[in-house]
Every structure is written in C-alpha cells, then in structure tokens.
PDB file of N, CA and C in Angstrom:
ATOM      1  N   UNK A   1      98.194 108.051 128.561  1.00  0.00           N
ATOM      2  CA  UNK A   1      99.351 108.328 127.734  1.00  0.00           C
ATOM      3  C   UNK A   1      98.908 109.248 126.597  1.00  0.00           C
ATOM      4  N   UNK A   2      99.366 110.104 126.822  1.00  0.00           N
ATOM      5  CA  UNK A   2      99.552 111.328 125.526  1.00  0.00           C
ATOM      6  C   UNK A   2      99.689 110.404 124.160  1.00  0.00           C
ATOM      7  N   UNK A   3      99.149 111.305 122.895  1.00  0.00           N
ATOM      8  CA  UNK A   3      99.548 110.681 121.136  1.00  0.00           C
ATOM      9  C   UNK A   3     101.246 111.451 121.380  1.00  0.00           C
ATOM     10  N   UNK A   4     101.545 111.782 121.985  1.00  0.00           N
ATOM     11  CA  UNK A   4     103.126 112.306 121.442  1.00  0.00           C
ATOM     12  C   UNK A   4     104.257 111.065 122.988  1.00  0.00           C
ATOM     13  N   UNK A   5     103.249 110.457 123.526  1.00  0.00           N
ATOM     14  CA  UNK A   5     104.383 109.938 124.678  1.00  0.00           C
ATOM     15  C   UNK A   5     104.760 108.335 123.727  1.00  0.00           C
ATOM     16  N   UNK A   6     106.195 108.176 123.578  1.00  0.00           N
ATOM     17  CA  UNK A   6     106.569 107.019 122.746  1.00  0.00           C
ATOM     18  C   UNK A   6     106.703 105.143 123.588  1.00  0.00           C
ATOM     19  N   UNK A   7     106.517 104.652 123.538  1.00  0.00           N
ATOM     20  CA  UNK A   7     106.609 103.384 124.529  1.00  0.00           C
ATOM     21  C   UNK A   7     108.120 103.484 125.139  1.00  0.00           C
ATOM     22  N   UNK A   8     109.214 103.903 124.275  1.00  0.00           N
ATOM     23  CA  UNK A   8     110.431 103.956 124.561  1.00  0.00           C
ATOM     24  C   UNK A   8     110.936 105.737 125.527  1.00  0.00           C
ATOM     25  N   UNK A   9     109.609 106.295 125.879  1.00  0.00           N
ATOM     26  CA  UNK A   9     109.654 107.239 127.095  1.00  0.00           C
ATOM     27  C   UNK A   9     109.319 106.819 128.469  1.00  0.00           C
ATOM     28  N   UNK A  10     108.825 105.713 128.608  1.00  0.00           N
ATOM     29  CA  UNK A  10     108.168 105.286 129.587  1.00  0.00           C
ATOM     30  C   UNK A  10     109.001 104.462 130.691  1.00  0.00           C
ATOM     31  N   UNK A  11     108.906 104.810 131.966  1.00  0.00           N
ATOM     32  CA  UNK A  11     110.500 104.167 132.910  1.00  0.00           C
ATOM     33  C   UNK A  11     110.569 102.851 132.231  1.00  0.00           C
ATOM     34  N   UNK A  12     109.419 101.798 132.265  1.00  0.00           N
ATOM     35  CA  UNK A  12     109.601 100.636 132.326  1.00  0.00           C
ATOM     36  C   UNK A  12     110.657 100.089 131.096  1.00  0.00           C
ATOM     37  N   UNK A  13     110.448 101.055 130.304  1.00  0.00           N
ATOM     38  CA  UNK A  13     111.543 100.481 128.843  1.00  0.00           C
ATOM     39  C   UNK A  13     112.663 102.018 128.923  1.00  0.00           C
ATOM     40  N   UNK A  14     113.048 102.584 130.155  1.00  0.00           N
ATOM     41  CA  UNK A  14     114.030 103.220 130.059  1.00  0.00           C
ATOM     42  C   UNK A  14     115.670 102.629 129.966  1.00  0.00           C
ATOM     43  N   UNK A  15     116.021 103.280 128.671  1.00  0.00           N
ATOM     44  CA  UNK A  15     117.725 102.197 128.651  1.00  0.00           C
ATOM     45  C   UNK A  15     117.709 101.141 127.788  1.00  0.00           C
ATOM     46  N   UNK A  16     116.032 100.483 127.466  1.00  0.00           N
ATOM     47  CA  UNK A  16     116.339  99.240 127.150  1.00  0.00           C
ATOM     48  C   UNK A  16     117.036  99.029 125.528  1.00  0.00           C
ATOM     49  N   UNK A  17     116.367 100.112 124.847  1.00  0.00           N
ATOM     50  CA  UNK A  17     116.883 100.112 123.497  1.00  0.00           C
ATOM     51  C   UNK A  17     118.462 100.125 122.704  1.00  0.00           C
ATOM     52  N   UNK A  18     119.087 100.408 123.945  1.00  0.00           N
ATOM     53  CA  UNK A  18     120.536 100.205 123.835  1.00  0.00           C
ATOM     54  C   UNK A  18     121.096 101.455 122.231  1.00  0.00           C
ATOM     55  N   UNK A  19     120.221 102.151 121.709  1.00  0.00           N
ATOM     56  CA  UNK A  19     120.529 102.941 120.386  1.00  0.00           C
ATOM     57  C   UNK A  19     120.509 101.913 118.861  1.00  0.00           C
ATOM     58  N   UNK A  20     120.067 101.024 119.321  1.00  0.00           N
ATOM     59  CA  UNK A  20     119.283 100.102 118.093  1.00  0.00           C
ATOM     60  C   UNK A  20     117.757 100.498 117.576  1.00  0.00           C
ATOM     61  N   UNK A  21     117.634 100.696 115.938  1.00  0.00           N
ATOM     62  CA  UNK A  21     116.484 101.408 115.612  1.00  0.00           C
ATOM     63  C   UNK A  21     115.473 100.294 116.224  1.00  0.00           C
ATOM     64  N   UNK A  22     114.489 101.263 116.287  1.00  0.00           N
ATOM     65  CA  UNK A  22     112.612 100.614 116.959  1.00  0.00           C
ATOM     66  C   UNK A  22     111.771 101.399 116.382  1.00  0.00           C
ATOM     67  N   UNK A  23     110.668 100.576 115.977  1.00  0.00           N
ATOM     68  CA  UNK A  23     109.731 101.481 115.749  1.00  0.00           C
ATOM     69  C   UNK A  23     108.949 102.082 117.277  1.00  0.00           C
ATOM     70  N   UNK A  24     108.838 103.147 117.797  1.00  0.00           N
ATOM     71  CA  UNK A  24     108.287 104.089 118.858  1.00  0.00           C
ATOM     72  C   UNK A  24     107.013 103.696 119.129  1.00  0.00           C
ATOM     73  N   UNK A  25     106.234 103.480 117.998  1.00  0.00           N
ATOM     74  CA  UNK A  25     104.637 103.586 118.448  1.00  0.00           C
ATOM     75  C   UNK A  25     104.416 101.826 118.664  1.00  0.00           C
ATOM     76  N   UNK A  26     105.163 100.935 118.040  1.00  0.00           N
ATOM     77  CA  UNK A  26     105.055  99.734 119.164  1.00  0.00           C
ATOM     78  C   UNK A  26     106.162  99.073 119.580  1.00  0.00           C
ATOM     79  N   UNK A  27     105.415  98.723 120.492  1.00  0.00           N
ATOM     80  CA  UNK A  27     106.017  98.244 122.463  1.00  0.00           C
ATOM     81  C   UNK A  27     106.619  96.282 122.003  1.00  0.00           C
ATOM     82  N   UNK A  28     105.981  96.001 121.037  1.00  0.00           N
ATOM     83  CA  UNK A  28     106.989  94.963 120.477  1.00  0.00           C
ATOM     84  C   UNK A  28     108.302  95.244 119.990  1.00  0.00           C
ATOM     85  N   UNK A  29     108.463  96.200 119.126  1.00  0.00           N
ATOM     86  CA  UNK A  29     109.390  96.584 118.704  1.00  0.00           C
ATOM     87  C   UNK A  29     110.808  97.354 119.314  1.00  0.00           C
ATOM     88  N   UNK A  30     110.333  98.457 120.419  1.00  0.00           N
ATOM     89  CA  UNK A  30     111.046  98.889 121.807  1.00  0.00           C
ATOM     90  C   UNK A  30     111.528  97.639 122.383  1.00  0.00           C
ATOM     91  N   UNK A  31     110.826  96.500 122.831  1.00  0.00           N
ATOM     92  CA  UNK A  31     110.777  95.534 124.131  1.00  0.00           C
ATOM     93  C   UNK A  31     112.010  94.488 122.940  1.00  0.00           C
ATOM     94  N   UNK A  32     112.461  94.702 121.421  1.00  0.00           N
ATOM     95  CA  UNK A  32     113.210  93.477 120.415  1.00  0.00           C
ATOM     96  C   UNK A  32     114.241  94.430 120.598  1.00  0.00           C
ATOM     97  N   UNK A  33     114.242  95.877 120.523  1.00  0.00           N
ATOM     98  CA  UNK A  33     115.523  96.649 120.780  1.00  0.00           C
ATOM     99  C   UNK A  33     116.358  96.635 122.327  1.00  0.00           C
ATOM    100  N   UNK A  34     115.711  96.304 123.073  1.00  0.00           N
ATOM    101  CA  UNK A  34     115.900  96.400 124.179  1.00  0.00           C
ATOM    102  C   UNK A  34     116.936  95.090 124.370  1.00  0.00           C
ATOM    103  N   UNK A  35     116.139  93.761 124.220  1.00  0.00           N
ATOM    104  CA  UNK A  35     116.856  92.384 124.019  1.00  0.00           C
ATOM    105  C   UNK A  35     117.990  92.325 122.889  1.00  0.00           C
ATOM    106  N   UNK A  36     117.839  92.857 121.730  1.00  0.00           N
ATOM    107  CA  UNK A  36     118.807  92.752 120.831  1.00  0.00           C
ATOM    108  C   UNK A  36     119.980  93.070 121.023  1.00  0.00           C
ATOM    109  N   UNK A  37     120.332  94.266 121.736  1.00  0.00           N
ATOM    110  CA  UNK A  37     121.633  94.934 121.645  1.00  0.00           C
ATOM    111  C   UNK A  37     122.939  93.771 121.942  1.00  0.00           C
ATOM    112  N   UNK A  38     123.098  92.658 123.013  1.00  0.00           N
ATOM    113  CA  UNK A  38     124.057  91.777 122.691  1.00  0.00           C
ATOM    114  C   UNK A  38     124.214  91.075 121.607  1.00  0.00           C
ATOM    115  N   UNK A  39     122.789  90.677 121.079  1.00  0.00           N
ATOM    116  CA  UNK A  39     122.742  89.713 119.963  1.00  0.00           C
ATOM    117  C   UNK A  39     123.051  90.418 118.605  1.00  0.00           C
ATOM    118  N   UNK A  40     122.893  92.008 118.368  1.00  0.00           N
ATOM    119  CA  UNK A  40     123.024  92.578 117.207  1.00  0.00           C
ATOM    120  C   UNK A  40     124.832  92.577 117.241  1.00  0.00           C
ATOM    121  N   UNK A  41     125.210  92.882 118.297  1.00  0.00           N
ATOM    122  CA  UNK A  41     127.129  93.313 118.139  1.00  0.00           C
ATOM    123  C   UNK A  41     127.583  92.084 117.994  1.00  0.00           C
ATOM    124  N   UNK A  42     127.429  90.545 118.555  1.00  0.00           N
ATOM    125  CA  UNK A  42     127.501  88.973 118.510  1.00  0.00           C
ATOM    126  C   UNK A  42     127.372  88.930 116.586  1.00  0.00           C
ATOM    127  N   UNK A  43     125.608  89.236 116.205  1.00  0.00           N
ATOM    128  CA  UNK A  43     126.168  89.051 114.831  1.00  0.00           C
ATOM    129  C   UNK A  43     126.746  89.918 113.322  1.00  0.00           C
ATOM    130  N   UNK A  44     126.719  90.954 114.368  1.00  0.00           N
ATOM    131  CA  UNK A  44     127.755  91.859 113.143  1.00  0.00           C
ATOM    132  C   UNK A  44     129.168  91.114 113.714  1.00  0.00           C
ATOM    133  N   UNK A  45     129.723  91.068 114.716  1.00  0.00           N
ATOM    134  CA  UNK A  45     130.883  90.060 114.717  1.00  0.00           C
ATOM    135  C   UNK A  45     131.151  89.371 113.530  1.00  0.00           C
ATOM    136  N   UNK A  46     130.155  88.042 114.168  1.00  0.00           N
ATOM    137  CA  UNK A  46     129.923  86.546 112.950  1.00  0.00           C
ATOM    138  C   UNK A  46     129.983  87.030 111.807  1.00  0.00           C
ATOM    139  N   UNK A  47     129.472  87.986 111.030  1.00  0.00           N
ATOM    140  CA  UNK A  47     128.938  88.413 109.763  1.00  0.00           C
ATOM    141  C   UNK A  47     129.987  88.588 109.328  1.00  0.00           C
ATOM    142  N   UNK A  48     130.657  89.662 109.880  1.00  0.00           N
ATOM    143  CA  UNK A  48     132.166  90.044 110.180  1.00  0.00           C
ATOM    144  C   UNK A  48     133.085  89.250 109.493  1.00  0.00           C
ATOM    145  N   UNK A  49     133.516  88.322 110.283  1.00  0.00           N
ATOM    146  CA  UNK A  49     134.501  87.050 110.606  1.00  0.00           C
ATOM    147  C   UNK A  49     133.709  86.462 108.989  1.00  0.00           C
ATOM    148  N   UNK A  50     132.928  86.161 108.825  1.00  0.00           N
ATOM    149  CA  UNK A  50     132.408  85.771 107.714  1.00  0.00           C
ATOM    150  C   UNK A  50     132.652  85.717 106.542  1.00  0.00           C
ATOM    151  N   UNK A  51     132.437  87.433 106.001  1.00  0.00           N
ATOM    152  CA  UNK A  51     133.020  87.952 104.559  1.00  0.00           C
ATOM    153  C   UNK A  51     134.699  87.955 105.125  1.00  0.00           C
ATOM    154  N   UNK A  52     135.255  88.571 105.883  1.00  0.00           N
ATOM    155  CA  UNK A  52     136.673  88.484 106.374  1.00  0.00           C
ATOM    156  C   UNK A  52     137.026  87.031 105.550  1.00  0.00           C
ATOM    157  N   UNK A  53     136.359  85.967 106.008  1.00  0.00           N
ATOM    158  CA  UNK A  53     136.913  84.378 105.649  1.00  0.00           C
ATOM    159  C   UNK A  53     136.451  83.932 104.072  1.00  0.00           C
ATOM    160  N   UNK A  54     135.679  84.959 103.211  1.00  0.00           N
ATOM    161  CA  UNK A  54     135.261  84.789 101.756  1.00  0.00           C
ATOM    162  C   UNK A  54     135.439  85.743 101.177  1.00  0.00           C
ATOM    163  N   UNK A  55     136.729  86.087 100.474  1.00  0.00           N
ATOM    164  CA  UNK A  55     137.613  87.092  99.512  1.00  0.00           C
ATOM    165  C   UNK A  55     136.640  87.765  98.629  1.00  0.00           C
ATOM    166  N   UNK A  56     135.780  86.583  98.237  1.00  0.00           N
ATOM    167  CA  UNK A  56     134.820  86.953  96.591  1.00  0.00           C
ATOM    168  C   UNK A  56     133.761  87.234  97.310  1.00  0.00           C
ATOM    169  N   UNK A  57     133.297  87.473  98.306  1.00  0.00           N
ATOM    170  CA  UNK A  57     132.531  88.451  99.095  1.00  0.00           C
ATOM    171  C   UNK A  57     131.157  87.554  99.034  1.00  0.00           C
ATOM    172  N   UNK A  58     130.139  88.146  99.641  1.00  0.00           N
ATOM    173  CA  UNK A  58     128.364  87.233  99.946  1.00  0.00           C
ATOM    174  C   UNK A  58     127.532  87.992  99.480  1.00  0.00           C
ATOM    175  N   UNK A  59     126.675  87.566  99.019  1.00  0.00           N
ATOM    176  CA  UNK A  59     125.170  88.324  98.977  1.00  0.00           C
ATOM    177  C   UNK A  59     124.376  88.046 100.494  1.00  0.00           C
ATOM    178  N   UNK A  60     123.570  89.424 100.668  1.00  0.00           N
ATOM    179  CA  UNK A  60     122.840  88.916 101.621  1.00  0.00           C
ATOM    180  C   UNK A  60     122.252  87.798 101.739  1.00  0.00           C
ATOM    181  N   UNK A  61     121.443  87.401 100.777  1.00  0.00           N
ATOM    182  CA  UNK A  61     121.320  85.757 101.094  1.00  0.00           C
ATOM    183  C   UNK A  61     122.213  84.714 101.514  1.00  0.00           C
ATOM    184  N   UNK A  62     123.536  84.636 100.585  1.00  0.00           N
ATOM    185  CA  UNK A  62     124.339  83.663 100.970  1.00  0.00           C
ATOM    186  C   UNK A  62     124.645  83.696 102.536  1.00  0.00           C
ATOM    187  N   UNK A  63     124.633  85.425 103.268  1.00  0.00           N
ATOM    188  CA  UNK A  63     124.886  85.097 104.345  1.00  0.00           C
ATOM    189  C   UNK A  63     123.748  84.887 105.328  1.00  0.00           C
ATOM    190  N   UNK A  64     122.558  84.624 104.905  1.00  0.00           N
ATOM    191  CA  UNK A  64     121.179  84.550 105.488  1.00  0.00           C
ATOM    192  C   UNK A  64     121.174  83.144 105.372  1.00  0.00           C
ATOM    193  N   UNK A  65     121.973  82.343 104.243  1.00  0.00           N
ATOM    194  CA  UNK A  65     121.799  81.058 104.784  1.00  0.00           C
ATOM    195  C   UNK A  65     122.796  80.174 105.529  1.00  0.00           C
ATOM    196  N   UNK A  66     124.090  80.755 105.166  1.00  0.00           N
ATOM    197  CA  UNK A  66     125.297  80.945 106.363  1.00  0.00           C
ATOM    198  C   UNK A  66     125.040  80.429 107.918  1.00  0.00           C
ATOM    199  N   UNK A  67     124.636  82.139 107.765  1.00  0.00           N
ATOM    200  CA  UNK A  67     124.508  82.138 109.362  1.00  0.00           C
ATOM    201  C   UNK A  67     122.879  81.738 109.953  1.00  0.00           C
ATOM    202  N   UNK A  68     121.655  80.735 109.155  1.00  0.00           N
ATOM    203  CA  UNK A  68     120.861  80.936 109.728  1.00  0.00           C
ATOM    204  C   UNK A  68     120.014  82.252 110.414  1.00  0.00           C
ATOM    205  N   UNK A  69     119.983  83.086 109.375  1.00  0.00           N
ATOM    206  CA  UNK A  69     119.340  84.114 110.123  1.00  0.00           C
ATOM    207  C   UNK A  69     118.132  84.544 109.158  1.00  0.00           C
ATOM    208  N   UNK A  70     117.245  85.068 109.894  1.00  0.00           N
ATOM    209  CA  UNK A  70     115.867  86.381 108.549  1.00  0.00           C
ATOM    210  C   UNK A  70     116.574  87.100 108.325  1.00  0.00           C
ATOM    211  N   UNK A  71     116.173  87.386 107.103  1.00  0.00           N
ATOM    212  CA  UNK A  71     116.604  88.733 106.323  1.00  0.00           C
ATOM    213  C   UNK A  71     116.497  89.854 107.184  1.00  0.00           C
ATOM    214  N   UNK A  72     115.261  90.027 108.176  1.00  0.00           N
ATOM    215  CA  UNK A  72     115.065  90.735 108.944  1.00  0.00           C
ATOM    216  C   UNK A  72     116.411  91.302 109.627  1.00  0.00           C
ATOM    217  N   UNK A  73     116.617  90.356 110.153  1.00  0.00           N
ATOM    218  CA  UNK A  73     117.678  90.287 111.385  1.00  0.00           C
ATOM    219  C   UNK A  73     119.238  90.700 110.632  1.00  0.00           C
ATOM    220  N   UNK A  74     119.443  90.069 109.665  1.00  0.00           N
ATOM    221  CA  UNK A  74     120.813  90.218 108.726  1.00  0.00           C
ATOM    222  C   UNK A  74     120.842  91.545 108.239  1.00  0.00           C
ATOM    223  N   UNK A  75     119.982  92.052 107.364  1.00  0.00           N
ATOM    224  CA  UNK A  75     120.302  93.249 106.781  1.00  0.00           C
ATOM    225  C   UNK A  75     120.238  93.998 107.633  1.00  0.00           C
ATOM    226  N   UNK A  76     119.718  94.856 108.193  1.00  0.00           N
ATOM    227  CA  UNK A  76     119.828  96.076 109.694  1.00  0.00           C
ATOM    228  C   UNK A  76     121.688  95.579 109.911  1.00  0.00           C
ATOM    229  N   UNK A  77     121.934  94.552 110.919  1.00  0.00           N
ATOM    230  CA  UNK A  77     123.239  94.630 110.841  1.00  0.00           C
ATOM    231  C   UNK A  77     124.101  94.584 110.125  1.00  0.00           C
ATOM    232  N   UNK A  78     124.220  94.504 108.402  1.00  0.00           N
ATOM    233  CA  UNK A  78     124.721  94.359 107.656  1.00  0.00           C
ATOM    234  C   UNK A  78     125.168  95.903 107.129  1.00  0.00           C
ATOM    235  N   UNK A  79     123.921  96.902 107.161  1.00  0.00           N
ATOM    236  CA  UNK A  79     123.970  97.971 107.299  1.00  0.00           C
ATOM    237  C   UNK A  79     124.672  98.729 108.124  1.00  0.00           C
ATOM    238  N   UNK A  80     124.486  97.877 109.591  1.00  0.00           N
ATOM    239  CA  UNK A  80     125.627  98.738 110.104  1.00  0.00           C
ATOM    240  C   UNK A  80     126.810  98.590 110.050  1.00  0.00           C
ATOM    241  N   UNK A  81     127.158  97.291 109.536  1.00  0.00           N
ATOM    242  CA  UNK A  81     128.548  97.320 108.971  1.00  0.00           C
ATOM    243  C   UNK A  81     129.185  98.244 107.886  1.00  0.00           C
ATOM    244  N   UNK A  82     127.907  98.439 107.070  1.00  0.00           N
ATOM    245  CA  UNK A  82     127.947  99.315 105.795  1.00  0.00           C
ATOM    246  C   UNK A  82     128.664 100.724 106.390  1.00  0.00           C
ATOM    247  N   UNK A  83     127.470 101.066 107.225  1.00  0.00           N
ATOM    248  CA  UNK A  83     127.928 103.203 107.762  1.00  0.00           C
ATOM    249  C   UNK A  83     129.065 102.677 108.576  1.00  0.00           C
ATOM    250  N   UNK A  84     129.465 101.889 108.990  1.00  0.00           N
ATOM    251  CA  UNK A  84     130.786 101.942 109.993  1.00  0.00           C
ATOM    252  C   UNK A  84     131.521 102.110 109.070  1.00  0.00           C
ATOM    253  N   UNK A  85     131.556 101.607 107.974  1.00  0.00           N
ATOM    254  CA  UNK A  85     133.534 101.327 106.676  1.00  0.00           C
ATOM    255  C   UNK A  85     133.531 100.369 107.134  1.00  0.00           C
ATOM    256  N   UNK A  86     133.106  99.009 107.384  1.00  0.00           N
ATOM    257  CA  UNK A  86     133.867  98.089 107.355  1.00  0.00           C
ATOM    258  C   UNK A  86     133.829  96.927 106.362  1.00  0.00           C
ATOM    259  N   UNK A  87     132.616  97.089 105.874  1.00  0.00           N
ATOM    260  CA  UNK A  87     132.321  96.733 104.826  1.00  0.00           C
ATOM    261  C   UNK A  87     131.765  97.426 103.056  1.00  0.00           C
ATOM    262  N   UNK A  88     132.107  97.091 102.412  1.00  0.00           N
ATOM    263  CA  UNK A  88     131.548  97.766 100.918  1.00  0.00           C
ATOM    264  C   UNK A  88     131.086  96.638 100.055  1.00  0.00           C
ATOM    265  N   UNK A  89     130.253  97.414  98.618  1.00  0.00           N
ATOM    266  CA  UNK A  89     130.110  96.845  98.216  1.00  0.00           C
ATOM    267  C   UNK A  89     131.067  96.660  96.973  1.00  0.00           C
ATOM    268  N   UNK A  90     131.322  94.920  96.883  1.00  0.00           N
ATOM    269  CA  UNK A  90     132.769  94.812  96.267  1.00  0.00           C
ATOM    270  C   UNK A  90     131.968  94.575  94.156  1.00  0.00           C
ATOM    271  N   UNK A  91     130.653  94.789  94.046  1.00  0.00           N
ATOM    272  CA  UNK A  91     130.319  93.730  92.952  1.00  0.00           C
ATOM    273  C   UNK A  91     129.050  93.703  92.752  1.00  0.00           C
ATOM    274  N   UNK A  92     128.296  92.968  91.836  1.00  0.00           N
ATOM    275  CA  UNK A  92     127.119  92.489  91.565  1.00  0.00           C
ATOM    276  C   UNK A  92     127.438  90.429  91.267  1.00  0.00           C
ATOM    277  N   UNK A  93     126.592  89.808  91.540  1.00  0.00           N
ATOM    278  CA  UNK A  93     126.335  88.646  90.812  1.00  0.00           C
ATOM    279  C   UNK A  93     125.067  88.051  90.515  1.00  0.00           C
ATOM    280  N   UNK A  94     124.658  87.312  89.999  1.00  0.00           N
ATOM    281  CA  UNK A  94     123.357  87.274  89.678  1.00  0.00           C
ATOM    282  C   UNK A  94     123.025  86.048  90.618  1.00  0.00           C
ATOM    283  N   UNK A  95     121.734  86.113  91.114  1.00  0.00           N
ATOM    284  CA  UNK A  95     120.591  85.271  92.643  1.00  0.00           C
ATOM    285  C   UNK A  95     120.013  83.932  91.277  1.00  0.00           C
ATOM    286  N   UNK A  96     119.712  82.802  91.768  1.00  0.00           N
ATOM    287  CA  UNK A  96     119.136  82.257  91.572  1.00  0.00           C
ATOM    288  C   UNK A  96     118.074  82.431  90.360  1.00  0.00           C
ATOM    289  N   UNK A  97     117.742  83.490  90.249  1.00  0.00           N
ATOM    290  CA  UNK A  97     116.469  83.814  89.099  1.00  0.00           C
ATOM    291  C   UNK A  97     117.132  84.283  88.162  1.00  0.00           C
ATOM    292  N   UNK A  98     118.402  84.978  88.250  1.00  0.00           N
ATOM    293  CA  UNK A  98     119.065  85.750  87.063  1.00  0.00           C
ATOM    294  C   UNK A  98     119.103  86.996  87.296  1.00  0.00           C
ATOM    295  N   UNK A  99     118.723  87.198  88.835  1.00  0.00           N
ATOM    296  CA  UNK A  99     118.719  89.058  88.904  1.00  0.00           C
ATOM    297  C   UNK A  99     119.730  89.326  89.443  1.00  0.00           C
ATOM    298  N   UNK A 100     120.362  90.388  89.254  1.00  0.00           N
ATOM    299  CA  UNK A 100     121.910  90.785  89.867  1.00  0.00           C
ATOM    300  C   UNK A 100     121.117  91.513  91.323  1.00  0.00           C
ATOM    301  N   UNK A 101     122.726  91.099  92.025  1.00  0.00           N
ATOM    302  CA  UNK A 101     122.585  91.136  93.908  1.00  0.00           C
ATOM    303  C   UNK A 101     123.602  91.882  94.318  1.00  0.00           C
ATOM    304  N   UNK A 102     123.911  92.695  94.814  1.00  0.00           N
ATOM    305  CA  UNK A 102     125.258  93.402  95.461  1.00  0.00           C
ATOM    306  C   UNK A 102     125.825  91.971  95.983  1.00  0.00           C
ATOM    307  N   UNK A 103     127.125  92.092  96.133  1.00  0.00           N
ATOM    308  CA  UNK A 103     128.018  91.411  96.707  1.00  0.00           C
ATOM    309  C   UNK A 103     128.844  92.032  98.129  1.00  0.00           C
ATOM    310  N   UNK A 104     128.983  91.902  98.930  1.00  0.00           N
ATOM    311  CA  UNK A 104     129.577  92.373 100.231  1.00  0.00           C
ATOM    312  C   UNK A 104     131.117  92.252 100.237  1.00  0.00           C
ATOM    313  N   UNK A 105     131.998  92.732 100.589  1.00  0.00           N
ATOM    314  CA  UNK A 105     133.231  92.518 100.841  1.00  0.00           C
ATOM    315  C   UNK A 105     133.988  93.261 101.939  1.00  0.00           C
ATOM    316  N   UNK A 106     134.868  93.136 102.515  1.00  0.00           N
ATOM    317  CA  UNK A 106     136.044  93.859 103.166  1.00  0.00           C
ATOM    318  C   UNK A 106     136.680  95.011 102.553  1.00  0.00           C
ATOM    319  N   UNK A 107     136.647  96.369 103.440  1.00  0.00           N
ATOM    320  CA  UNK A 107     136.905  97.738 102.987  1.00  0.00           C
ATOM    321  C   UNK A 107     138.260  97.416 102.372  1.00  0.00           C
TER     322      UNK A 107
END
C-alpha cells in the first residue's frame, strides 16, 4: 500500500463509510463510519425529538446524559443538526462549575 492509498480506498471498506467523517489513515475509524451510518440518523432523530420536547433547549451534556451517550458520539451529530438548520443556538447557561454552555434549541 502506497503513503497516499487511504484504508477507505481499499474494496474491502468500499461504500462502507456511508459519507460520515473518518479519520483515512485509520482502519478503526473507516470500519466506526462504516457501522455508524444507521445509528448516526437513529440518533440525530432521538436528539431531535428531544430538544423538539424541551422549549428551554439542552446543553450538550444535558443531552449526553439524556440519551446515554459520549460526548464523542453526541456532538458530531449534534453538529449535524447544527449545518442542516434544524437546530440553533437558542442561549448560554452556566454547567455545574459556573462556566457558561451554549444551549441548543429548535430553528
């Protein structure tokens, strides 16, 4: 394998990434894009339905403990709620320590 051939060129992971970001140079990361794509549209849904059902909107945390998820996993789709319009940010409130947090809401 060539320094320019990416794990996500290779037949065996052709398709799998579904257009969910990966990092290229590892084959963990290709092989989580590949599996994710039902589970990422499932929880931008939930996330969705979520702030939809809380007017005064979430911090990422609140919805990291919500929905049981890593931060990992929440923000990326939270983001893509962001570039779609379907969500904005409605606010600040302050986290647990006293530091102000964006607040999420419905466009």
């Amino acid at each position: 394998m060539t320094a320019q051939t990416h794990w996500a060129d290779m037949p065996l992971f052709e398709g799998r990434t579904s257009g969910l970001p990966y990092q290229p140079h590892r084959q963990t990361s290709v092989l989580a894009a590949g599996v994710a794509k039902h589970s990422a549209a499932s929880i931008k849904d939930h996330m969705l339905d979520l702030i939809y059902a809380t007017p005064e909107g979430l911090t990422d945390m609140q919805i990291q403990d919500i929905m049981q998820l890593d931060g990992s996993t929440q923000r990326p789709r939270r983001g893509e709620l962001l570039d779609e319009g379907r969500i904005k940010n409605v606010g600040t409130r302050r986290n647990k320590r006293g530091h102000p947090v964006l607040v999420w809401g419905l466009v």
